[in-house]
PDB file of N, CA and C in Angstrom:
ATOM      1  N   UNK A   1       5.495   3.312  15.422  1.00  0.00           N
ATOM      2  CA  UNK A   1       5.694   3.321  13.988  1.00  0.00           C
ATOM      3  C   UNK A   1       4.397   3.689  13.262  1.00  0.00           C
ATOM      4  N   UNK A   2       4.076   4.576  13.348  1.00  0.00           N
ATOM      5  CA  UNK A   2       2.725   4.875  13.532  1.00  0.00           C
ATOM      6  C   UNK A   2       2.411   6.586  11.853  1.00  0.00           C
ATOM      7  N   UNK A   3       3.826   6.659  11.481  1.00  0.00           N
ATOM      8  CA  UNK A   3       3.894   7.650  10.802  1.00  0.00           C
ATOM      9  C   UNK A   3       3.448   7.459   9.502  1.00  0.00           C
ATOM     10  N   UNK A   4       2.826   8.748   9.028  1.00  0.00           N
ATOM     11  CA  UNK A   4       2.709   8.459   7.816  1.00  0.00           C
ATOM     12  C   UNK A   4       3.545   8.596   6.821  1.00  0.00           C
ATOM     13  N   UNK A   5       3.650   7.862   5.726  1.00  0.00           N
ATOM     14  CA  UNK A   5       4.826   7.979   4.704  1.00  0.00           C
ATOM     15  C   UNK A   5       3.964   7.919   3.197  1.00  0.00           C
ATOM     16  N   UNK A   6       4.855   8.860   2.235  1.00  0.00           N
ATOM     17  CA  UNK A   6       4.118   8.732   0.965  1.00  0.00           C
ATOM     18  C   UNK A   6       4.853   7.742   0.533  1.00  0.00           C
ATOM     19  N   UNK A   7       3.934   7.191  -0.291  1.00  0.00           N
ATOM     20  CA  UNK A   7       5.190   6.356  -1.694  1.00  0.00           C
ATOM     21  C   UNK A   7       4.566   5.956  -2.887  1.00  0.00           C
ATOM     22  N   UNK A   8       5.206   5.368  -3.891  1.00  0.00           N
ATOM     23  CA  UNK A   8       3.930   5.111  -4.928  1.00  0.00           C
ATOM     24  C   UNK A   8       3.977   3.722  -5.189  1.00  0.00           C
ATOM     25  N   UNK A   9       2.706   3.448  -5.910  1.00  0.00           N
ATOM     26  CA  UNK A   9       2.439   2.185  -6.553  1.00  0.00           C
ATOM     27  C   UNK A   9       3.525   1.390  -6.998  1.00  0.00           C
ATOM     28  N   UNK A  10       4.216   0.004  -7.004  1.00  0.00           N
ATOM     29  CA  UNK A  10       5.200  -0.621  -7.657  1.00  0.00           C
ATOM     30  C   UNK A  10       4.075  -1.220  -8.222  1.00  0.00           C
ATOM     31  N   UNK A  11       3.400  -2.483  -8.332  1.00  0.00           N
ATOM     32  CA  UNK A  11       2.570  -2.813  -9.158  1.00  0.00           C
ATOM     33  C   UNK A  11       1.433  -3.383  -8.085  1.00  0.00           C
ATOM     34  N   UNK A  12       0.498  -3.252  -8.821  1.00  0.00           N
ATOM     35  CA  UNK A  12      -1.078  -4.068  -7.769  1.00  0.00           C
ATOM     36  C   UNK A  12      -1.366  -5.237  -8.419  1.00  0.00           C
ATOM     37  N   UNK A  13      -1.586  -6.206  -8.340  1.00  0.00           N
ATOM     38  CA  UNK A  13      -3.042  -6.978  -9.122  1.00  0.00           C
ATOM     39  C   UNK A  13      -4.483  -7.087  -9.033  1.00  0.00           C
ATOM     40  N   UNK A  14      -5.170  -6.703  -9.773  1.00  0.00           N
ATOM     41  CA  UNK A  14      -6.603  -6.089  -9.735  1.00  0.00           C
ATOM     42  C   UNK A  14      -7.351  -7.522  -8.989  1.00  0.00           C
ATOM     43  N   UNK A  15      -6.171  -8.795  -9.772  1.00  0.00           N
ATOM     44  CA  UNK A  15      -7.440 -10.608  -9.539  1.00  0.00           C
ATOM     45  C   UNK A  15      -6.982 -10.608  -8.728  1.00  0.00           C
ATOM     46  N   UNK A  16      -5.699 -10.780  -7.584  1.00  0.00           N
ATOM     47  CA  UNK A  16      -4.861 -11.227  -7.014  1.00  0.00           C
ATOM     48  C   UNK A  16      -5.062 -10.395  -5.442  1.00  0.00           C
ATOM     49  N   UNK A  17      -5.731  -9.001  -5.622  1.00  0.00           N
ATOM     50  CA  UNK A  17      -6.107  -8.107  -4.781  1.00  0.00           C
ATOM     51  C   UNK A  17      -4.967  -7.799  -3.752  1.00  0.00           C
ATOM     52  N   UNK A  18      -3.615  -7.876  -4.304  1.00  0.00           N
ATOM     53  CA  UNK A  18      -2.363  -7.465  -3.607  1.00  0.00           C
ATOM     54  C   UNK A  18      -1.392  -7.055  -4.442  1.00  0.00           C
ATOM     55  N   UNK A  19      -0.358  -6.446  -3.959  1.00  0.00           N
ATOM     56  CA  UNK A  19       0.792  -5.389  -4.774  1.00  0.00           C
ATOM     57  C   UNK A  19       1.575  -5.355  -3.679  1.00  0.00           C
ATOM     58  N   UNK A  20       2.664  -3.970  -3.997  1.00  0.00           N
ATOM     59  CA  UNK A  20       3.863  -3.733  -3.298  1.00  0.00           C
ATOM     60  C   UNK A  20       3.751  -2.361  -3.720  1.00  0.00           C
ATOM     61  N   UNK A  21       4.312  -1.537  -2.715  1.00  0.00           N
ATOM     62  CA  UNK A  21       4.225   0.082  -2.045  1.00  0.00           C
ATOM     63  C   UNK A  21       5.899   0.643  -1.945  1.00  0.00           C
ATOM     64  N   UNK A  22       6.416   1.214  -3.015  1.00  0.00           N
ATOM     65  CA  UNK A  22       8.126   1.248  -2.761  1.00  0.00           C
ATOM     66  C   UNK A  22       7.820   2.830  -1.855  1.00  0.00           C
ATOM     67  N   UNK A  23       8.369   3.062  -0.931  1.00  0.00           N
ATOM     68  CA  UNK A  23       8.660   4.189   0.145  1.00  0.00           C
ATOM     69  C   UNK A  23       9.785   4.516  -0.206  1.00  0.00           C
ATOM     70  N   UNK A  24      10.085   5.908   0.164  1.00  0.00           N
ATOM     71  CA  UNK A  24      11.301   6.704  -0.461  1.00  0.00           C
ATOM     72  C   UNK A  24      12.607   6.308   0.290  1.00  0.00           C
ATOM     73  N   UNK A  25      12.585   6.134   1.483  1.00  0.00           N
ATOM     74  CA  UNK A  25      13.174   5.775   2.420  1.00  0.00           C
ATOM     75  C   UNK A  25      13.256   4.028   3.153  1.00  0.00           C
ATOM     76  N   UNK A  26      13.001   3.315   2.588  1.00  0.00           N
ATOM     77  CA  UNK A  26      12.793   1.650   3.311  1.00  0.00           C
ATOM     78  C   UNK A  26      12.835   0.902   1.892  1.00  0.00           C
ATOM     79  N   UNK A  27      12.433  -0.401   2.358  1.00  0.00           N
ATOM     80  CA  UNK A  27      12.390  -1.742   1.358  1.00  0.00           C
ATOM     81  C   UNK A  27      10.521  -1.588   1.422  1.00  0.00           C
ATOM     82  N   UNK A  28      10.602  -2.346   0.196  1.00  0.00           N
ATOM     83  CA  UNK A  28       9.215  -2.415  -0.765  1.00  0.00           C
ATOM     84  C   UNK A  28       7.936  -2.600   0.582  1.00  0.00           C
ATOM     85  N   UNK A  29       6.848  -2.206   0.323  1.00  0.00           N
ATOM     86  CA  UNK A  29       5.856  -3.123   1.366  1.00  0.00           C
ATOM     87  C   UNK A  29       4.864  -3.604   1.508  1.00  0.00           C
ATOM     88  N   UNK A  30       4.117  -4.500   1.582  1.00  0.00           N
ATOM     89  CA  UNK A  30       3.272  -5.439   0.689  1.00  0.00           C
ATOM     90  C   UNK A  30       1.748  -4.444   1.225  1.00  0.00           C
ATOM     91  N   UNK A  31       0.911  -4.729   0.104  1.00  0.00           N
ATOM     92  CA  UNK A  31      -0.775  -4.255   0.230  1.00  0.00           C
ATOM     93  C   UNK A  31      -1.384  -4.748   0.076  1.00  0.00           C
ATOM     94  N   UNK A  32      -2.172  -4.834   1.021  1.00  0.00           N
ATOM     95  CA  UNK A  32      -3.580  -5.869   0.539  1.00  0.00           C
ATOM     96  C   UNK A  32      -4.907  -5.033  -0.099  1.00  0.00           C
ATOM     97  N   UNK A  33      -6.001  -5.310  -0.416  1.00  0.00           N
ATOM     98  CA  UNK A  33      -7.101  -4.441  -1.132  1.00  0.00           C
ATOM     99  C   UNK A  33      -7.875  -3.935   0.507  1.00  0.00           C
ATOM    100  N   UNK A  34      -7.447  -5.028   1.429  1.00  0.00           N
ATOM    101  CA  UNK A  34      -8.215  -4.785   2.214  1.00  0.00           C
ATOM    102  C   UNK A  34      -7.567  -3.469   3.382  1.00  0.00           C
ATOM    103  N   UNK A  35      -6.500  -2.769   2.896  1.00  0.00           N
ATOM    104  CA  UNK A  35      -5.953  -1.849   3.543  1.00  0.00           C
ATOM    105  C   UNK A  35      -6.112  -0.909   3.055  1.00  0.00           C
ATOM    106  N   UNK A  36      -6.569  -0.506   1.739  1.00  0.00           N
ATOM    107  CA  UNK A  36      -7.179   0.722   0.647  1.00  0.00           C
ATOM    108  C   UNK A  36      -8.327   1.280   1.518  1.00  0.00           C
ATOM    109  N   UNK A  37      -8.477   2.384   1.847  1.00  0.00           N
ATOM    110  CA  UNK A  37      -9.463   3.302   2.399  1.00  0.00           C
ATOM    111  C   UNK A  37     -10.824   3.581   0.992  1.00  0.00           C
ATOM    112  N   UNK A  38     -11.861   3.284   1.220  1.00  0.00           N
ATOM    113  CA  UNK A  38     -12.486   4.033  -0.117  1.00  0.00           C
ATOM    114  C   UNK A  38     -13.537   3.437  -0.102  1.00  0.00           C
ATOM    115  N   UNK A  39     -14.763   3.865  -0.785  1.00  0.00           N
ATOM    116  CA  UNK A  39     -15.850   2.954  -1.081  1.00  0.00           C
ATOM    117  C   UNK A  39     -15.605   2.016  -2.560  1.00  0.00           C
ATOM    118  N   UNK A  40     -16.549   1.115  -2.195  1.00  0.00           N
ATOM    119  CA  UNK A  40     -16.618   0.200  -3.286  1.00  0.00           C
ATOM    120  C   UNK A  40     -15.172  -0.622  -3.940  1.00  0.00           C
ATOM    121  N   UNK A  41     -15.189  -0.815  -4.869  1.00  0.00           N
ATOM    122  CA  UNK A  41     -13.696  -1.534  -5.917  1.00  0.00           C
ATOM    123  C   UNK A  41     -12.642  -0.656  -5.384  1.00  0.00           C
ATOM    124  N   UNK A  42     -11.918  -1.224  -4.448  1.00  0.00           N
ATOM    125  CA  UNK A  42     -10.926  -0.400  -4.088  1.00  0.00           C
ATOM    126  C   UNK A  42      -9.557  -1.549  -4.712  1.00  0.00           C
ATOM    127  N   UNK A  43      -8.743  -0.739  -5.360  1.00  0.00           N
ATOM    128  CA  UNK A  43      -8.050  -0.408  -6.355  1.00  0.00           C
ATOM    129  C   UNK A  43      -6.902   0.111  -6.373  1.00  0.00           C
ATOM    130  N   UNK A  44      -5.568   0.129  -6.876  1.00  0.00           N
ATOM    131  CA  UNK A  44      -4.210   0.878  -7.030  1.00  0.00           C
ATOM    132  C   UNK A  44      -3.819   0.618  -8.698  1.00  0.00           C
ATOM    133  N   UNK A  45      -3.497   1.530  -8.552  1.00  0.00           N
ATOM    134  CA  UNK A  45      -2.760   2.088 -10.409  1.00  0.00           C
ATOM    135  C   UNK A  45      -0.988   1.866 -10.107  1.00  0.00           C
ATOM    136  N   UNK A  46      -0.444   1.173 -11.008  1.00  0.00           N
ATOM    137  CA  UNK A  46       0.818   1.313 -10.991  1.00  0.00           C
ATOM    138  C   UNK A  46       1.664   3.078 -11.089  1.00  0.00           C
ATOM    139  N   UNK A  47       2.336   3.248 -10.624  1.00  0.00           N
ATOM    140  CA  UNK A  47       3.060   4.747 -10.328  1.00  0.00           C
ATOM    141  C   UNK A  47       2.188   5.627  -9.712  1.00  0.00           C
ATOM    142  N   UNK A  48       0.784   5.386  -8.862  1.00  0.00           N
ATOM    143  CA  UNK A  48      -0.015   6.259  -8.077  1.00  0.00           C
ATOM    144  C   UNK A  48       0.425   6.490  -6.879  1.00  0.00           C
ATOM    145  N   UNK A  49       0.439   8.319  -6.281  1.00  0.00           N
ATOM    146  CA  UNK A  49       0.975   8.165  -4.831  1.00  0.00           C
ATOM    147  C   UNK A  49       0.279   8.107  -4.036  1.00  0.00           C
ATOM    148  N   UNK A  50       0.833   7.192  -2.891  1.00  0.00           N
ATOM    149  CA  UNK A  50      -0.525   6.763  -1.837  1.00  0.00           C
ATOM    150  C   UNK A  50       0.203   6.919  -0.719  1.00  0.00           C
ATOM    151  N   UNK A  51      -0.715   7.171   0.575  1.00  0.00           N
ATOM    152  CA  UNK A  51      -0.164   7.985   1.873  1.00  0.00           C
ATOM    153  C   UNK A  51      -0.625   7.010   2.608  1.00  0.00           C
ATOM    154  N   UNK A  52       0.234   6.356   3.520  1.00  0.00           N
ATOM    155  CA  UNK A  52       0.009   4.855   4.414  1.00  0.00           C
ATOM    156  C   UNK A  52       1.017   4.883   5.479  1.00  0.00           C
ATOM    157  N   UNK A  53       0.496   3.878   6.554  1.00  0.00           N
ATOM    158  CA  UNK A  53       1.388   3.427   7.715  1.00  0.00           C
ATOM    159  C   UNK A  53       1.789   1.951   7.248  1.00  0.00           C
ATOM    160  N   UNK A  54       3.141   1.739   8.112  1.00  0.00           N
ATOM    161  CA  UNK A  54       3.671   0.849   7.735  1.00  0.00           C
ATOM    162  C   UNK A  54       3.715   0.295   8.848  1.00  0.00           C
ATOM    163  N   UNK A  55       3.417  -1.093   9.386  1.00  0.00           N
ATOM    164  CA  UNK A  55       3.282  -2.038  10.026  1.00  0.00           C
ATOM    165  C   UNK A  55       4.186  -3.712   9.830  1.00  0.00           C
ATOM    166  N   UNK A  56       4.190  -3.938  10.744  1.00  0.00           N
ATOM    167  CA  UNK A  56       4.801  -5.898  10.712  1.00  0.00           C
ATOM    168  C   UNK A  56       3.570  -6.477  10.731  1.00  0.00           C
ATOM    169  N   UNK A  57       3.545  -7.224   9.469  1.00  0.00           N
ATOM    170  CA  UNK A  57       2.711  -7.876   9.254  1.00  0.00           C
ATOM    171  C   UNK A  57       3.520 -10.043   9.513  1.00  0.00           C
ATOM    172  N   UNK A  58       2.438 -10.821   9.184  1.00  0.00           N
ATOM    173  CA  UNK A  58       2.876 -11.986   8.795  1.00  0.00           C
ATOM    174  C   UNK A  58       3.962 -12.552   8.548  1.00  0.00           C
ATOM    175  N   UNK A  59       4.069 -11.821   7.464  1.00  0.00           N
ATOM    176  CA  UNK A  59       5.367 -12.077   6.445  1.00  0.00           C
ATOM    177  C   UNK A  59       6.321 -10.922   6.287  1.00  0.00           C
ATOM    178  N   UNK A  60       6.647 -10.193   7.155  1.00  0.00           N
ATOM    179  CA  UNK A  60       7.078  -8.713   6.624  1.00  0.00           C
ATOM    180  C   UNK A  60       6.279  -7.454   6.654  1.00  0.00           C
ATOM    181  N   UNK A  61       7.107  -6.177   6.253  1.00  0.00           N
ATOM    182  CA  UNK A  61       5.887  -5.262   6.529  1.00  0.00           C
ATOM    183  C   UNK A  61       4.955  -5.158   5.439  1.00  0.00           C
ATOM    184  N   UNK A  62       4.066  -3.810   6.128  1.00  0.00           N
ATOM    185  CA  UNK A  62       2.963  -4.515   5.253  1.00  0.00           C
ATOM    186  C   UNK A  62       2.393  -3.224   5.349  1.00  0.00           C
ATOM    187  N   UNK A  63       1.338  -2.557   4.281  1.00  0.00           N
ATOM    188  CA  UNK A  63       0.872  -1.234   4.435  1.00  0.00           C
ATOM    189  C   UNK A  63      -0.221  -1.018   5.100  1.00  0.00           C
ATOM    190  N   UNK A  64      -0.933  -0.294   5.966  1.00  0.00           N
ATOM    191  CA  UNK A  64      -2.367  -0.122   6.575  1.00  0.00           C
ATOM    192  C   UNK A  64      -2.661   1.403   6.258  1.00  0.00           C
ATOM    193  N   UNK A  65      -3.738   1.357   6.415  1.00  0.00           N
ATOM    194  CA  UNK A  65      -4.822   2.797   6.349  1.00  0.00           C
ATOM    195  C   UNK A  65      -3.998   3.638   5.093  1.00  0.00           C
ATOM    196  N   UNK A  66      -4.241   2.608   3.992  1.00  0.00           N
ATOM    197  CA  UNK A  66      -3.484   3.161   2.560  1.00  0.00           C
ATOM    198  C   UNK A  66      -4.672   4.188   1.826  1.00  0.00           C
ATOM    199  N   UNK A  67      -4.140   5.352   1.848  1.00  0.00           N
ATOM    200  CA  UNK A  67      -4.901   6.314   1.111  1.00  0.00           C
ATOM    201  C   UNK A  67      -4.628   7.115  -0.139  1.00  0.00           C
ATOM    202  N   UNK A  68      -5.075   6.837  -1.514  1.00  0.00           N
ATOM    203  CA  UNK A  68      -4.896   7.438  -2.550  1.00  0.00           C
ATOM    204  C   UNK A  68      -4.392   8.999  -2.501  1.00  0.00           C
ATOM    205  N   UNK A  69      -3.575   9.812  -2.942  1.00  0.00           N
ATOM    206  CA  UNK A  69      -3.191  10.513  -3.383  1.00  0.00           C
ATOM    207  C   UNK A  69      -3.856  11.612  -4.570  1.00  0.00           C
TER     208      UNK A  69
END
């Protein structure tokens, strides 16, 4: 499961440093700040498209190696 998929921003929280990733094809999938590729304040904008793998996480899936658009 290793593919990449686009999808965009559902909402982030900047304090909270987590959001949700709706994919065109699946159910919503959670992000952490710490899966954002980038230097420094890494960050998501609500409706931004971002290119990520989707993984089983904890609680459900969950996004990795999330890269801005």
């Amino acid at each position: 499961m290793n593919e990449r998929i686009t999808g965009t921003v559902k909402w982030f929280s900047r304090t909270k440093g987590y959001g949700f990733i709706t994919q065109p094809n699946g159910p919503d999938v959670f992000v952490h700040y710490s899966a954002i590729q980038g230097e420094g304040f890494r960050n998501l904008d609500e409706g931004q498209q971002v290119e990520f793998i989707v993984q089983q996480g904890p609680k459900g899936l969950q996004a990795a190696d999330v890269r801005p658009l």
